[in-house]
PDB file of N, CA and C in Angstrom:
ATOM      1  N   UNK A   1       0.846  -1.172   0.000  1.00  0.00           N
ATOM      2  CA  UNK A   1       0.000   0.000   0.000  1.00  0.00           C
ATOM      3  C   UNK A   1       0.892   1.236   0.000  1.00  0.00           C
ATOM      4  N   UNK A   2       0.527   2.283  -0.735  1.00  0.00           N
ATOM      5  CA  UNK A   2       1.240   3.746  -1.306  1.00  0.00           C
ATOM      6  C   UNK A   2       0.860   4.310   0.311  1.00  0.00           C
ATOM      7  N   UNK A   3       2.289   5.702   0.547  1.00  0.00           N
ATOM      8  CA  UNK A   3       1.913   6.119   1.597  1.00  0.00           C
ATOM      9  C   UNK A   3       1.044   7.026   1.176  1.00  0.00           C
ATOM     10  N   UNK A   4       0.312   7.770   1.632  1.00  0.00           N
ATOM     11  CA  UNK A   4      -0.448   9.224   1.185  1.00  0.00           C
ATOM     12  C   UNK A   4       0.225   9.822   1.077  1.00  0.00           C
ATOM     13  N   UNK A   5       0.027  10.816  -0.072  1.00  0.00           N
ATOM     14  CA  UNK A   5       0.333  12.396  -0.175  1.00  0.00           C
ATOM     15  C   UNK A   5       0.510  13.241   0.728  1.00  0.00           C
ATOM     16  N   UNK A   6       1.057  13.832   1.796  1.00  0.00           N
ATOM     17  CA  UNK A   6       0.961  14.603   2.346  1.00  0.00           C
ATOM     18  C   UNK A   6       1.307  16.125   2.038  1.00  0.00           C
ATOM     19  N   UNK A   7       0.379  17.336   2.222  1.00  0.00           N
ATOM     20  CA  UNK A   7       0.495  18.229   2.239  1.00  0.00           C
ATOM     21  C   UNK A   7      -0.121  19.172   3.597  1.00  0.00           C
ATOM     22  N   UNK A   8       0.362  20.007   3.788  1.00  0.00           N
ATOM     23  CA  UNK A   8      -0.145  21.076   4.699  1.00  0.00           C
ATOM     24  C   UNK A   8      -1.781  21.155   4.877  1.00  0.00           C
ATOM     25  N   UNK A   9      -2.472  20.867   5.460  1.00  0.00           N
ATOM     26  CA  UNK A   9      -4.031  21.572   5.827  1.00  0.00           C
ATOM     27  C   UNK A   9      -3.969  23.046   6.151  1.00  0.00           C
ATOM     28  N   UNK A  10      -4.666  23.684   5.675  1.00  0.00           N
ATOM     29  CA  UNK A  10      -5.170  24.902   5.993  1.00  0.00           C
ATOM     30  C   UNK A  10      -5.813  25.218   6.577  1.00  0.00           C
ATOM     31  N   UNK A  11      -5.631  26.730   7.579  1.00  0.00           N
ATOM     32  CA  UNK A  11      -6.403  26.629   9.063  1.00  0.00           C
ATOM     33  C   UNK A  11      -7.813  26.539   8.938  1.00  0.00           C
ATOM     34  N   UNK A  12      -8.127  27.329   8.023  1.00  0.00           N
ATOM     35  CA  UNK A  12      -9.776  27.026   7.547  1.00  0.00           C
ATOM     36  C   UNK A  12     -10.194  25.601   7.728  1.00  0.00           C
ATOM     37  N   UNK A  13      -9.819  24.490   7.634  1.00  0.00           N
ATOM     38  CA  UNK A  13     -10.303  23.166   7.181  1.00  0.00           C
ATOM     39  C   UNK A  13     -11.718  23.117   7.794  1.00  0.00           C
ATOM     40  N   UNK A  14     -11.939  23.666   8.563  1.00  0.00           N
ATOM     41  CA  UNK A  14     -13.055  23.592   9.271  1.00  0.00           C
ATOM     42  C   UNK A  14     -14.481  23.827   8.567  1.00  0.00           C
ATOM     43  N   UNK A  15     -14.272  24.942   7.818  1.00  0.00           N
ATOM     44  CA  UNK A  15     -15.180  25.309   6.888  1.00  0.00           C
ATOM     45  C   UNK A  15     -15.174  24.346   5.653  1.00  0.00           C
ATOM     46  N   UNK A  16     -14.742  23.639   5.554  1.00  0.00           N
ATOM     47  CA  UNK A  16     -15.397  23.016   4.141  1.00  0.00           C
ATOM     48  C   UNK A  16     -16.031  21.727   4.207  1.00  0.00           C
ATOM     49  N   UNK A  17     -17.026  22.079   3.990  1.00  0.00           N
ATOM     50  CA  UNK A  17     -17.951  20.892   3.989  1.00  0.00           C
ATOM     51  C   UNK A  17     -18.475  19.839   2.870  1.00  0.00           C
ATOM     52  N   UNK A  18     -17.457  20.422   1.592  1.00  0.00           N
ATOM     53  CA  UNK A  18     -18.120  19.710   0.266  1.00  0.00           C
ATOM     54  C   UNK A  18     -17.620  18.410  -0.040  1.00  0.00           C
ATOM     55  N   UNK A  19     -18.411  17.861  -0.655  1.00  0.00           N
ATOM     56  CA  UNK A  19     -17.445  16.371  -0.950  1.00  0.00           C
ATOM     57  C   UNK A  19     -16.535  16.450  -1.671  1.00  0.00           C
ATOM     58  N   UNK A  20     -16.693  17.399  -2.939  1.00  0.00           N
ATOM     59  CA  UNK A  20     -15.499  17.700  -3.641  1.00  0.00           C
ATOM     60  C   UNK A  20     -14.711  18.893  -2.857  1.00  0.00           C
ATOM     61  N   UNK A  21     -14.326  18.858  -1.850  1.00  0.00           N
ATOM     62  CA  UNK A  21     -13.047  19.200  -0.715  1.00  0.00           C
ATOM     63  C   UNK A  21     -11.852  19.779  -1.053  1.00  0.00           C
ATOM     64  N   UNK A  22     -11.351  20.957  -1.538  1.00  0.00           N
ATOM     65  CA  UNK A  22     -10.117  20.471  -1.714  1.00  0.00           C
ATOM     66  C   UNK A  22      -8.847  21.267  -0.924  1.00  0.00           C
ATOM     67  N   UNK A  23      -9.568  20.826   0.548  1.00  0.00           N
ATOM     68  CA  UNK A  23      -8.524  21.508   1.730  1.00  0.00           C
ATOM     69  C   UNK A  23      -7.974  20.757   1.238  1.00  0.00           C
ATOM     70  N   UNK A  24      -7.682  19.486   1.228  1.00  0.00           N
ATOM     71  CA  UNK A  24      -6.304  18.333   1.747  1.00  0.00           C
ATOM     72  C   UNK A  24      -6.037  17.952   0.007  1.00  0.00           C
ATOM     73  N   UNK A  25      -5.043  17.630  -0.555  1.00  0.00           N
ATOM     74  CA  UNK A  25      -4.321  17.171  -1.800  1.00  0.00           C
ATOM     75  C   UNK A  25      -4.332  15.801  -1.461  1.00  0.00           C
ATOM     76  N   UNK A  26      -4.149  15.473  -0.214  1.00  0.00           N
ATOM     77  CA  UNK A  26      -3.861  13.906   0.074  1.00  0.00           C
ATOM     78  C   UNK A  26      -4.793  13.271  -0.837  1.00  0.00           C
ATOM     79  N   UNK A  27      -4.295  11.814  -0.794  1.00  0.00           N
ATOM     80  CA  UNK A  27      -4.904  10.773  -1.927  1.00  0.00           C
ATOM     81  C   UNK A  27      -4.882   9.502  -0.703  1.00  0.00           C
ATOM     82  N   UNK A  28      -5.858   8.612  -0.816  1.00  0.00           N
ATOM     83  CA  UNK A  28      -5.685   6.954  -0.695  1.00  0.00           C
ATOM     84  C   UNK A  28      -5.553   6.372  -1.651  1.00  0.00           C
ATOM     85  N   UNK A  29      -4.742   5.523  -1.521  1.00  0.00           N
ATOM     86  CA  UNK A  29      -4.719   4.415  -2.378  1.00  0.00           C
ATOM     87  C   UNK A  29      -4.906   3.210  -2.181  1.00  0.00           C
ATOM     88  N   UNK A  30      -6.756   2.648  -2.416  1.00  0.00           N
ATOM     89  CA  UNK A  30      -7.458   1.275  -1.999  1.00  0.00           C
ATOM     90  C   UNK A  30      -7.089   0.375  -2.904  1.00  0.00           C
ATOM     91  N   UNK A  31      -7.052  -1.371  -2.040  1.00  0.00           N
ATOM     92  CA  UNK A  31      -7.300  -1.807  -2.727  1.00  0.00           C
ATOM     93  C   UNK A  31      -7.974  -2.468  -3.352  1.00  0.00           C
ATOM     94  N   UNK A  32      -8.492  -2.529  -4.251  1.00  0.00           N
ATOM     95  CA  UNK A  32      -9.457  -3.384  -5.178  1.00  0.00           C
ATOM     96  C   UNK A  32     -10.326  -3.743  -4.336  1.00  0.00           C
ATOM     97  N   UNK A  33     -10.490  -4.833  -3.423  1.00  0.00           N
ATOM     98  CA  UNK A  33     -11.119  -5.390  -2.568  1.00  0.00           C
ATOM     99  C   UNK A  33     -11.888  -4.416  -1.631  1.00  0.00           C
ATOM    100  N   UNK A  34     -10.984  -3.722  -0.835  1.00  0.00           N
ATOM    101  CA  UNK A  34     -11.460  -2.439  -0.232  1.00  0.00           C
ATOM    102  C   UNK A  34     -12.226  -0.940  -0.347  1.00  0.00           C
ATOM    103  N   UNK A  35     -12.169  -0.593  -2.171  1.00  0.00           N
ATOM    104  CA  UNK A  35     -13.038   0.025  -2.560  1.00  0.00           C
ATOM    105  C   UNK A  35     -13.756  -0.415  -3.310  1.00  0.00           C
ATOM    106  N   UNK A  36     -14.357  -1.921  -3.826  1.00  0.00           N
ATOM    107  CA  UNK A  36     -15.492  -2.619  -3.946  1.00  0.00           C
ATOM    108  C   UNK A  36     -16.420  -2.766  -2.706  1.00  0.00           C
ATOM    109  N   UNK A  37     -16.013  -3.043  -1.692  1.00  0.00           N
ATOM    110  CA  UNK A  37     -16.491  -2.853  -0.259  1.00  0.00           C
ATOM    111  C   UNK A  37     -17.577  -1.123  -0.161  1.00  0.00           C
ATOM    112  N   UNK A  38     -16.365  -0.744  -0.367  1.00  0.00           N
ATOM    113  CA  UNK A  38     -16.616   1.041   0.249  1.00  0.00           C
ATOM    114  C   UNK A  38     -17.619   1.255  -0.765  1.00  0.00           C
ATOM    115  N   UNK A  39     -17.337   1.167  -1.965  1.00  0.00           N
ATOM    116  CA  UNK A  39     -18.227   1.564  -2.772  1.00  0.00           C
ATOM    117  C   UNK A  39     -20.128   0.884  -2.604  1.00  0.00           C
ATOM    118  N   UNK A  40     -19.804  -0.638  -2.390  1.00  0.00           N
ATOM    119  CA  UNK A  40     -20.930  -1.039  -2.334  1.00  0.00           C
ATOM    120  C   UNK A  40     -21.784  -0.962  -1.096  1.00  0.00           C
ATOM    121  N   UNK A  41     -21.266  -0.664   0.068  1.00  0.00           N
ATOM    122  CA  UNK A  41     -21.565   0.020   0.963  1.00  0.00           C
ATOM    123  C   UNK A  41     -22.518   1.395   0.884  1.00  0.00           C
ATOM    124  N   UNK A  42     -21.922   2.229   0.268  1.00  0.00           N
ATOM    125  CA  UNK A  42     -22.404   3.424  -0.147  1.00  0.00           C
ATOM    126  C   UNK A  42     -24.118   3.186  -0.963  1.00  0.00           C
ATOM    127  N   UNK A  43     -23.082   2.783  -2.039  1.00  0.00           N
ATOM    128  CA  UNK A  43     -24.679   2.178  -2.996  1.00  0.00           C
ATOM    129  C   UNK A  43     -25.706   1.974  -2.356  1.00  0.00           C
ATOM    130  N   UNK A  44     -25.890   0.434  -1.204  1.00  0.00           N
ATOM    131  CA  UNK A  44     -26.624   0.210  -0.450  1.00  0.00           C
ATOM    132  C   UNK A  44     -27.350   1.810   0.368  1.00  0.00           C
ATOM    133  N   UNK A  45     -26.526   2.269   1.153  1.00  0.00           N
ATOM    134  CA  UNK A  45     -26.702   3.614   1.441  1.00  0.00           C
ATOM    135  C   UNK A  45     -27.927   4.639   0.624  1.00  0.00           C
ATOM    136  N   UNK A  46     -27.406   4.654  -0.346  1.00  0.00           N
ATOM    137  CA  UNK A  46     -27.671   5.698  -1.622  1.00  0.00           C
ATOM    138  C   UNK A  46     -29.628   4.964  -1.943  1.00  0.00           C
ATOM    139  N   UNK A  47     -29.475   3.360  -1.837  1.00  0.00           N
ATOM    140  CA  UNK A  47     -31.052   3.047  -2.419  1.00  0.00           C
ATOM    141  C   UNK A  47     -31.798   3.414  -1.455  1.00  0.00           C
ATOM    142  N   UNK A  48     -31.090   2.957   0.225  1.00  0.00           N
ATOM    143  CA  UNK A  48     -32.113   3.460   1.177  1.00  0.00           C
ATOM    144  C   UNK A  48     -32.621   5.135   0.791  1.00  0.00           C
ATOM    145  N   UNK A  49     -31.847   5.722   0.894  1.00  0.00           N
ATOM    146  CA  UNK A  49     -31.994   7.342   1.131  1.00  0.00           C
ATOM    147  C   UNK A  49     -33.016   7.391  -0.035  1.00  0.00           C
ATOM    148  N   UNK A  50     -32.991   6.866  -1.583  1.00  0.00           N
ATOM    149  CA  UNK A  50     -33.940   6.814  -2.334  1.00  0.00           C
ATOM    150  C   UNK A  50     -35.351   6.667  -2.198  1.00  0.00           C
ATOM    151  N   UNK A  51     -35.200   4.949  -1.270  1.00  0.00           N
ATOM    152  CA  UNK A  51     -36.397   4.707  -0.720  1.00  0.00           C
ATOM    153  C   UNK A  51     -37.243   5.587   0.423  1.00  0.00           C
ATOM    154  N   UNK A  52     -36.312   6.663   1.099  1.00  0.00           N
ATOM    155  CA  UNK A  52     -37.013   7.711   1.651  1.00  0.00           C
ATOM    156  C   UNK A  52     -38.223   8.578   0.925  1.00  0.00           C
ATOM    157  N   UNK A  53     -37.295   9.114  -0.174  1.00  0.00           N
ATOM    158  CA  UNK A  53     -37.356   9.826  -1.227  1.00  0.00           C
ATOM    159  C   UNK A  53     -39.039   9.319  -1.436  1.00  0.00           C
ATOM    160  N   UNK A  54     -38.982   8.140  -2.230  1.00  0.00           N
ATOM    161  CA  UNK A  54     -39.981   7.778  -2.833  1.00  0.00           C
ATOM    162  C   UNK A  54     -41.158   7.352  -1.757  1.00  0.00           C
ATOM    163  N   UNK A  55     -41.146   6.836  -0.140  1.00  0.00           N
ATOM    164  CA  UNK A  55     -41.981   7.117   0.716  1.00  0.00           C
ATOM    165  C   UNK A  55     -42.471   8.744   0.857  1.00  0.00           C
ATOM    166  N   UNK A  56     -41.846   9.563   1.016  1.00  0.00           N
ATOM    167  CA  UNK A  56     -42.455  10.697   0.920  1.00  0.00           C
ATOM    168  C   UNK A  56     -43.072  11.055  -0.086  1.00  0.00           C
ATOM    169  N   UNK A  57     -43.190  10.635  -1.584  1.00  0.00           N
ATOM    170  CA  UNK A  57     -43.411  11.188  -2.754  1.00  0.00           C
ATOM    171  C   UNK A  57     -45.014  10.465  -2.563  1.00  0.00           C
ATOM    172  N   UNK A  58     -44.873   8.995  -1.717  1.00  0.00           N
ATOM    173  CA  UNK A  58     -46.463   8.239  -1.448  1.00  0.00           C
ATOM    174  C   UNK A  58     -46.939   8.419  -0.386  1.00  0.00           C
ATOM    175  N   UNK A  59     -46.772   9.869   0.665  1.00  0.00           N
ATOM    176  CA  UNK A  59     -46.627  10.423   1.474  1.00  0.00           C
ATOM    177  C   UNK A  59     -47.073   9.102   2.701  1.00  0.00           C
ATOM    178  N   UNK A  60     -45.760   8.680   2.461  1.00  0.00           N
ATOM    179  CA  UNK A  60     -46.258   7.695   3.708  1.00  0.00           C
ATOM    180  C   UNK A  60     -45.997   8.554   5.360  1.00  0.00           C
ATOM    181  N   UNK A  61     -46.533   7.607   6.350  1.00  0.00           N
ATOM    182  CA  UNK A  61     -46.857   7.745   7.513  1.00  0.00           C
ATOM    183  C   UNK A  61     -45.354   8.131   8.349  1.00  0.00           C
ATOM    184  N   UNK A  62     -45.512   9.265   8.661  1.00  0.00           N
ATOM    185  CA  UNK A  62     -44.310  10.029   9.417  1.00  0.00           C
ATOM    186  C   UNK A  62     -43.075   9.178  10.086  1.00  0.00           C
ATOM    187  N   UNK A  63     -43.950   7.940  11.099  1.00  0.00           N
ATOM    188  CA  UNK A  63     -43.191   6.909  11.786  1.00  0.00           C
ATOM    189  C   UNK A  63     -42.347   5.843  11.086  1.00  0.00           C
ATOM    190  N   UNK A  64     -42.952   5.677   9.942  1.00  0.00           N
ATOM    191  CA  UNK A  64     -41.770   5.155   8.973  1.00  0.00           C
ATOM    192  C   UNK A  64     -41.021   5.604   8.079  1.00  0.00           C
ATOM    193  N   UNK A  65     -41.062   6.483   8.010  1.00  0.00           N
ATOM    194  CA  UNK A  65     -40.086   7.291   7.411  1.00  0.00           C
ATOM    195  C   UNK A  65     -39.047   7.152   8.610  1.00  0.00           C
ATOM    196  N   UNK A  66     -39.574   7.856   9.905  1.00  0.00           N
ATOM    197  CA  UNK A  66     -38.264   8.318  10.421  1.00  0.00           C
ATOM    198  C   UNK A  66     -37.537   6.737  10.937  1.00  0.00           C
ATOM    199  N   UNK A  67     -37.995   5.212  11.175  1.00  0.00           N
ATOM    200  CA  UNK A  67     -37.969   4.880  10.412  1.00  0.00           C
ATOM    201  C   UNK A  67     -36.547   4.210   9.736  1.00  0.00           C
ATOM    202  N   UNK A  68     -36.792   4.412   8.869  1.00  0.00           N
ATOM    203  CA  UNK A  68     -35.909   4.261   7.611  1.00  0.00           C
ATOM    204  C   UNK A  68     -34.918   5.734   7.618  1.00  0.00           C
ATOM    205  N   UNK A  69     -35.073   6.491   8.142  1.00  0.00           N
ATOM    206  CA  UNK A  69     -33.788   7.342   8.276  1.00  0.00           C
ATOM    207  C   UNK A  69     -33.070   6.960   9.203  1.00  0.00           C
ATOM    208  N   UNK A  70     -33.642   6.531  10.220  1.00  0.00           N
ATOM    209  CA  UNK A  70     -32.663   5.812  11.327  1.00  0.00           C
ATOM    210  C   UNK A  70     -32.041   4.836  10.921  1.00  0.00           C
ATOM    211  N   UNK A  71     -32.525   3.458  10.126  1.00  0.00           N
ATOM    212  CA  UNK A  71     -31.589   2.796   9.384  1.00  0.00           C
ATOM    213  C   UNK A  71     -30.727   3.211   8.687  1.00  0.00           C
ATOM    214  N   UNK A  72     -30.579   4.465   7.656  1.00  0.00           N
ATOM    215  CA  UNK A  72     -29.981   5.136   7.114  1.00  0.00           C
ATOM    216  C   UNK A  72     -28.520   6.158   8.046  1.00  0.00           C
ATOM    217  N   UNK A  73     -29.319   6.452   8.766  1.00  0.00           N
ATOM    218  CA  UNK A  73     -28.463   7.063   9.816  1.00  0.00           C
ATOM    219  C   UNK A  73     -27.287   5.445  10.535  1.00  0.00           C
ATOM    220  N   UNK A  74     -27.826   4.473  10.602  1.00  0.00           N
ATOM    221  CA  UNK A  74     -26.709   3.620  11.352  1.00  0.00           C
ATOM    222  C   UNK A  74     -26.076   3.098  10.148  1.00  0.00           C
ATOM    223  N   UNK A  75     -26.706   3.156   9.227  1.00  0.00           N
ATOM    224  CA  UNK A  75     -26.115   2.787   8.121  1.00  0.00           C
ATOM    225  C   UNK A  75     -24.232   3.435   7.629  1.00  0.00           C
ATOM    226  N   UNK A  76     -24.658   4.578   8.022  1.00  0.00           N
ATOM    227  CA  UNK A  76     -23.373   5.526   7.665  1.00  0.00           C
ATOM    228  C   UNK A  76     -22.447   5.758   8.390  1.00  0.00           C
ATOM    229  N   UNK A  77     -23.339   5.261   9.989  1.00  0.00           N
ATOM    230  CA  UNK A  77     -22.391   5.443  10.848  1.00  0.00           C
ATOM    231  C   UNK A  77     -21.314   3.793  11.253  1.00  0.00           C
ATOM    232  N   UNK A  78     -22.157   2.821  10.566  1.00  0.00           N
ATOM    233  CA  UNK A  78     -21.528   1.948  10.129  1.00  0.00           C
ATOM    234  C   UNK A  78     -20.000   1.822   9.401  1.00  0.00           C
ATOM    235  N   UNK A  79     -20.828   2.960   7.943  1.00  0.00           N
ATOM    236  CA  UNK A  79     -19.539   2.944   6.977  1.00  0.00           C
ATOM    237  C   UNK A  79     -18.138   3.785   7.455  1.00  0.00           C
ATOM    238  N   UNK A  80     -18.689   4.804   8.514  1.00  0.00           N
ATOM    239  CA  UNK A  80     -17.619   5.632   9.284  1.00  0.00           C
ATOM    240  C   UNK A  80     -17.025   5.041   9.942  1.00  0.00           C
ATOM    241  N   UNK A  81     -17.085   4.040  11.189  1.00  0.00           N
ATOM    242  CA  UNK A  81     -16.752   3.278  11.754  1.00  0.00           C
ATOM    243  C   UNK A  81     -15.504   2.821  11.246  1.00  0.00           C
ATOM    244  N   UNK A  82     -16.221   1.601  10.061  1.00  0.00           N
ATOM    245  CA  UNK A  82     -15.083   0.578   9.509  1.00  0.00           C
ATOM    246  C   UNK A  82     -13.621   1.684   8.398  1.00  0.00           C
ATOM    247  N   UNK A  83     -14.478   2.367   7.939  1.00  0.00           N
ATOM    248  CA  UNK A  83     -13.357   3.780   7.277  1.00  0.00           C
ATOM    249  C   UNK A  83     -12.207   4.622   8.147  1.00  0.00           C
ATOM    250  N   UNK A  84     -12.989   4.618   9.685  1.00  0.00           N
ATOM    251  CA  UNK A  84     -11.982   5.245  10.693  1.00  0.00           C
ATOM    252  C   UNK A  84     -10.976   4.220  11.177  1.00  0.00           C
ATOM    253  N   UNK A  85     -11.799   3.329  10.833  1.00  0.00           N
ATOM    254  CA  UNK A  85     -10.705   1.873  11.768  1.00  0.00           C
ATOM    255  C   UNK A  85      -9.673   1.528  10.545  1.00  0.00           C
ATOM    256  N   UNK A  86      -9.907   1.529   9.681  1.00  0.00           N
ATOM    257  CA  UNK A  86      -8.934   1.607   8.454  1.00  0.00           C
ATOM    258  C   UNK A  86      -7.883   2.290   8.323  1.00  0.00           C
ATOM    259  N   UNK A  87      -8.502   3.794   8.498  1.00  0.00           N
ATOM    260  CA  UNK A  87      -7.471   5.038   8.118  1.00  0.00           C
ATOM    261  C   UNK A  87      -6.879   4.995   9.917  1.00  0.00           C
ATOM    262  N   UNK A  88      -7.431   4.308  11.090  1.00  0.00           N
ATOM    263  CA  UNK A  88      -5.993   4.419  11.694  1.00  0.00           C
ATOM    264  C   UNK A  88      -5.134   3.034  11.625  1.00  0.00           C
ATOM    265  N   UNK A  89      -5.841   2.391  11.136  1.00  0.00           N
ATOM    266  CA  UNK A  89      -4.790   0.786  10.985  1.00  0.00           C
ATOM    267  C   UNK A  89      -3.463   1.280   9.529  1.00  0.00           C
ATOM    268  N   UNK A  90      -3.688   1.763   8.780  1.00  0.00           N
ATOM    269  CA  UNK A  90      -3.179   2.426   7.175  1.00  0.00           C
ATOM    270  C   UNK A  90      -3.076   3.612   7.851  1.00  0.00           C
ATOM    271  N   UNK A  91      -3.244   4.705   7.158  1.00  0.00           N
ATOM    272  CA  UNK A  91      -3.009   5.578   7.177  1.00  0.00           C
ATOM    273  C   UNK A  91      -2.012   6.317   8.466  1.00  0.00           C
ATOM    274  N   UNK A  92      -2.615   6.042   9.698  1.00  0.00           N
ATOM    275  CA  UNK A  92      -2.239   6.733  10.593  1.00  0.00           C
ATOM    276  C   UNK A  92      -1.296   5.855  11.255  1.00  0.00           C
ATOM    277  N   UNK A  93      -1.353   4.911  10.970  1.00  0.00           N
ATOM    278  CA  UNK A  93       0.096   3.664  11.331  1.00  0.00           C
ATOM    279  C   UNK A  93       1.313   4.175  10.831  1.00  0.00           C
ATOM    280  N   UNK A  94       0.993   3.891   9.114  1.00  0.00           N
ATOM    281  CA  UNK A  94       2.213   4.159   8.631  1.00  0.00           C
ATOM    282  C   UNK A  94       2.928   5.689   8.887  1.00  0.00           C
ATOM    283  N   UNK A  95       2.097   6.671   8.725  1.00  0.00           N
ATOM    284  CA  UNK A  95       2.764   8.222   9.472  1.00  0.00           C
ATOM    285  C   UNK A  95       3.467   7.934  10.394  1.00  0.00           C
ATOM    286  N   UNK A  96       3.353   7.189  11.406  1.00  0.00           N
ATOM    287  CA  UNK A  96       3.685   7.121  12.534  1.00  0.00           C
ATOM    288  C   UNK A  96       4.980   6.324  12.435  1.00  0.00           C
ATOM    289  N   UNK A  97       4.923   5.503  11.767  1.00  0.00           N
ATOM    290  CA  UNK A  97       6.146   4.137  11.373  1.00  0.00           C
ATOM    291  C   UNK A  97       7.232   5.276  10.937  1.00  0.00           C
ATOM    292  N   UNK A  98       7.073   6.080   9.791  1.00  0.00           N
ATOM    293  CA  UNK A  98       7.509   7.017   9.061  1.00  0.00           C
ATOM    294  C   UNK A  98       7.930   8.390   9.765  1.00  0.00           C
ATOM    295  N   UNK A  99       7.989   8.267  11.188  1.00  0.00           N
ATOM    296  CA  UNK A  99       8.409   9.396  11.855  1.00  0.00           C
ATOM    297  C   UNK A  99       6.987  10.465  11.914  1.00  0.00           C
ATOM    298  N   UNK A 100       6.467  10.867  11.044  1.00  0.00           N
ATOM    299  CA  UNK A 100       5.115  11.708  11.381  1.00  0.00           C
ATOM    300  C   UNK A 100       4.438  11.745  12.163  1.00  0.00           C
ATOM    301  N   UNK A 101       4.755  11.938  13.578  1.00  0.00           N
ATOM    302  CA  UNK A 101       3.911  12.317  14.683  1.00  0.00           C
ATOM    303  C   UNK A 101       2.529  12.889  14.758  1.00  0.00           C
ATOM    304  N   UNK A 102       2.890  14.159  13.545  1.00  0.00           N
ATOM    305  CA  UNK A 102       1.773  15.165  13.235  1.00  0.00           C
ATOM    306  C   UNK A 102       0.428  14.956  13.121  1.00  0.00           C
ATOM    307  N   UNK A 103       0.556  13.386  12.816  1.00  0.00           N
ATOM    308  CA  UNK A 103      -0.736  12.866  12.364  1.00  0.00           C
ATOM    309  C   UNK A 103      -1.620  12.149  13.371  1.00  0.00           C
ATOM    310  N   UNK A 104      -0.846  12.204  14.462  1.00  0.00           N
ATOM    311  CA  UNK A 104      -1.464  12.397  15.923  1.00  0.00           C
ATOM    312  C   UNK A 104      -2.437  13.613  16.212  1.00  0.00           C
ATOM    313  N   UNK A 105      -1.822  14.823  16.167  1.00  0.00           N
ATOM    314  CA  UNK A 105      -2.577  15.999  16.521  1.00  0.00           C
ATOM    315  C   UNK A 105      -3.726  15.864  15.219  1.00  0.00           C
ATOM    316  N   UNK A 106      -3.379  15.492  14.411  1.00  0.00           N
ATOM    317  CA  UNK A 106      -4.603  15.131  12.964  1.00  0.00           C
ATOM    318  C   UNK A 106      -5.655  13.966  13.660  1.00  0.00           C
ATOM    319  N   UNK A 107      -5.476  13.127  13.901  1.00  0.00           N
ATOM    320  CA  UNK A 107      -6.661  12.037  14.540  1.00  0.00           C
ATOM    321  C   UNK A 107      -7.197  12.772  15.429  1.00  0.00           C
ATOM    322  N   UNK A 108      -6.416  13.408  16.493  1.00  0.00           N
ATOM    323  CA  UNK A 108      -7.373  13.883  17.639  1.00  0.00           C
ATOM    324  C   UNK A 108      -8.271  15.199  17.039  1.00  0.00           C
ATOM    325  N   UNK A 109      -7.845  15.508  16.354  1.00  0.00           N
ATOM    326  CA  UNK A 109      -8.743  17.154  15.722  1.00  0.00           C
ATOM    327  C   UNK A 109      -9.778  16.245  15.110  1.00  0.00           C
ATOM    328  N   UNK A 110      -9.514  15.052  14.255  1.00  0.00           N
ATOM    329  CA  UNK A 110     -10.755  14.136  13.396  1.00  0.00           C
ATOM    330  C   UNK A 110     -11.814  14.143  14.530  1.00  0.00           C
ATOM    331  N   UNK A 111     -11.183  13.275  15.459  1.00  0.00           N
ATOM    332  CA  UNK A 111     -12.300  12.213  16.445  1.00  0.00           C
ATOM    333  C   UNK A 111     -13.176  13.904  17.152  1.00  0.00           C
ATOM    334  N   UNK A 112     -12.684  14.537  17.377  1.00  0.00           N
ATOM    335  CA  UNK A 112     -13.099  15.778  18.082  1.00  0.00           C
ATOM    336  C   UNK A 112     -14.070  16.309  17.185  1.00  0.00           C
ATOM    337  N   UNK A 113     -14.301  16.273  15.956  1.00  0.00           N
ATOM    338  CA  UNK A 113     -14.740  17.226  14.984  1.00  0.00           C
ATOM    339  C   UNK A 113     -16.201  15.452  14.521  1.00  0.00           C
ATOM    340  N   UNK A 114     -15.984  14.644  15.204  1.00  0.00           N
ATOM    341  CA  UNK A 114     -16.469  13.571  14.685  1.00  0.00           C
ATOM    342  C   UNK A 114     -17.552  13.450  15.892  1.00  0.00           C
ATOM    343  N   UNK A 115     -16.876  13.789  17.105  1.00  0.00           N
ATOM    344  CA  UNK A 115     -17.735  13.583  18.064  1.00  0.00           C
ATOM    345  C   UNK A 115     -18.633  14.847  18.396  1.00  0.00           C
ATOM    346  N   UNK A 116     -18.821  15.408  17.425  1.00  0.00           N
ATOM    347  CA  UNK A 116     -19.511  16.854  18.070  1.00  0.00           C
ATOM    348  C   UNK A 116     -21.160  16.067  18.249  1.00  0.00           C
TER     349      UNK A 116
END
């Protein structure tokens, strides 16, 4: 596995909330196996949130909806989970193997900004 890119974060990081992001330059590099996972994960994700979509459009009954957002909601917090446990098994290992301490004060700003 490639180490990441590292570049500087900017103090702002805080403010950006888009998926297309582009405080950080960093890159992962998955493999095969691991972003077939991630990806199909998501997907799954993506039909529920649909199936919201289309309960409201047959204005179903308030209690199932919410419901199915709550599945949706553990759903993601699922995919966060196994993604955080990753990026510190990878990611934040190897920094560390590699002398990069820094990426200490980086996890704890994550988990902090994760646990709000």
């Amino acid at each position: 596995m490639s180490q990441d890119n590292e570049k500087q974060q900017p103090e702002n990081m805080e403010t950006c909330n888009e998926a297309s992001c582009e405080c950080s330059n960093r890159t992962k590099e998955r493999s095969p196996k691991e972003y077939k996972d991630m990806m199909n994960r998501l997907k799954r994700i993506e039909g529920q949130v649909r199936g919201i979509q289309g309960m409201i459009e047959k204005d179903a009954y308030c209690t199932d909806v919410l419901i199915q957002v709550a599945a949706v909601n553990a759903a993601l917090n699922s995919f966060s989970k196994a993604l955080l446990a990753n990026h510190i098994h990878s990611c934040v290992a190897d920094n560390i193997r590699a002398g990069n301490d820094e990426v200490i004060d980086e996890l704890v700003i994550l988990l902090e900004k994760l646990m709000k």
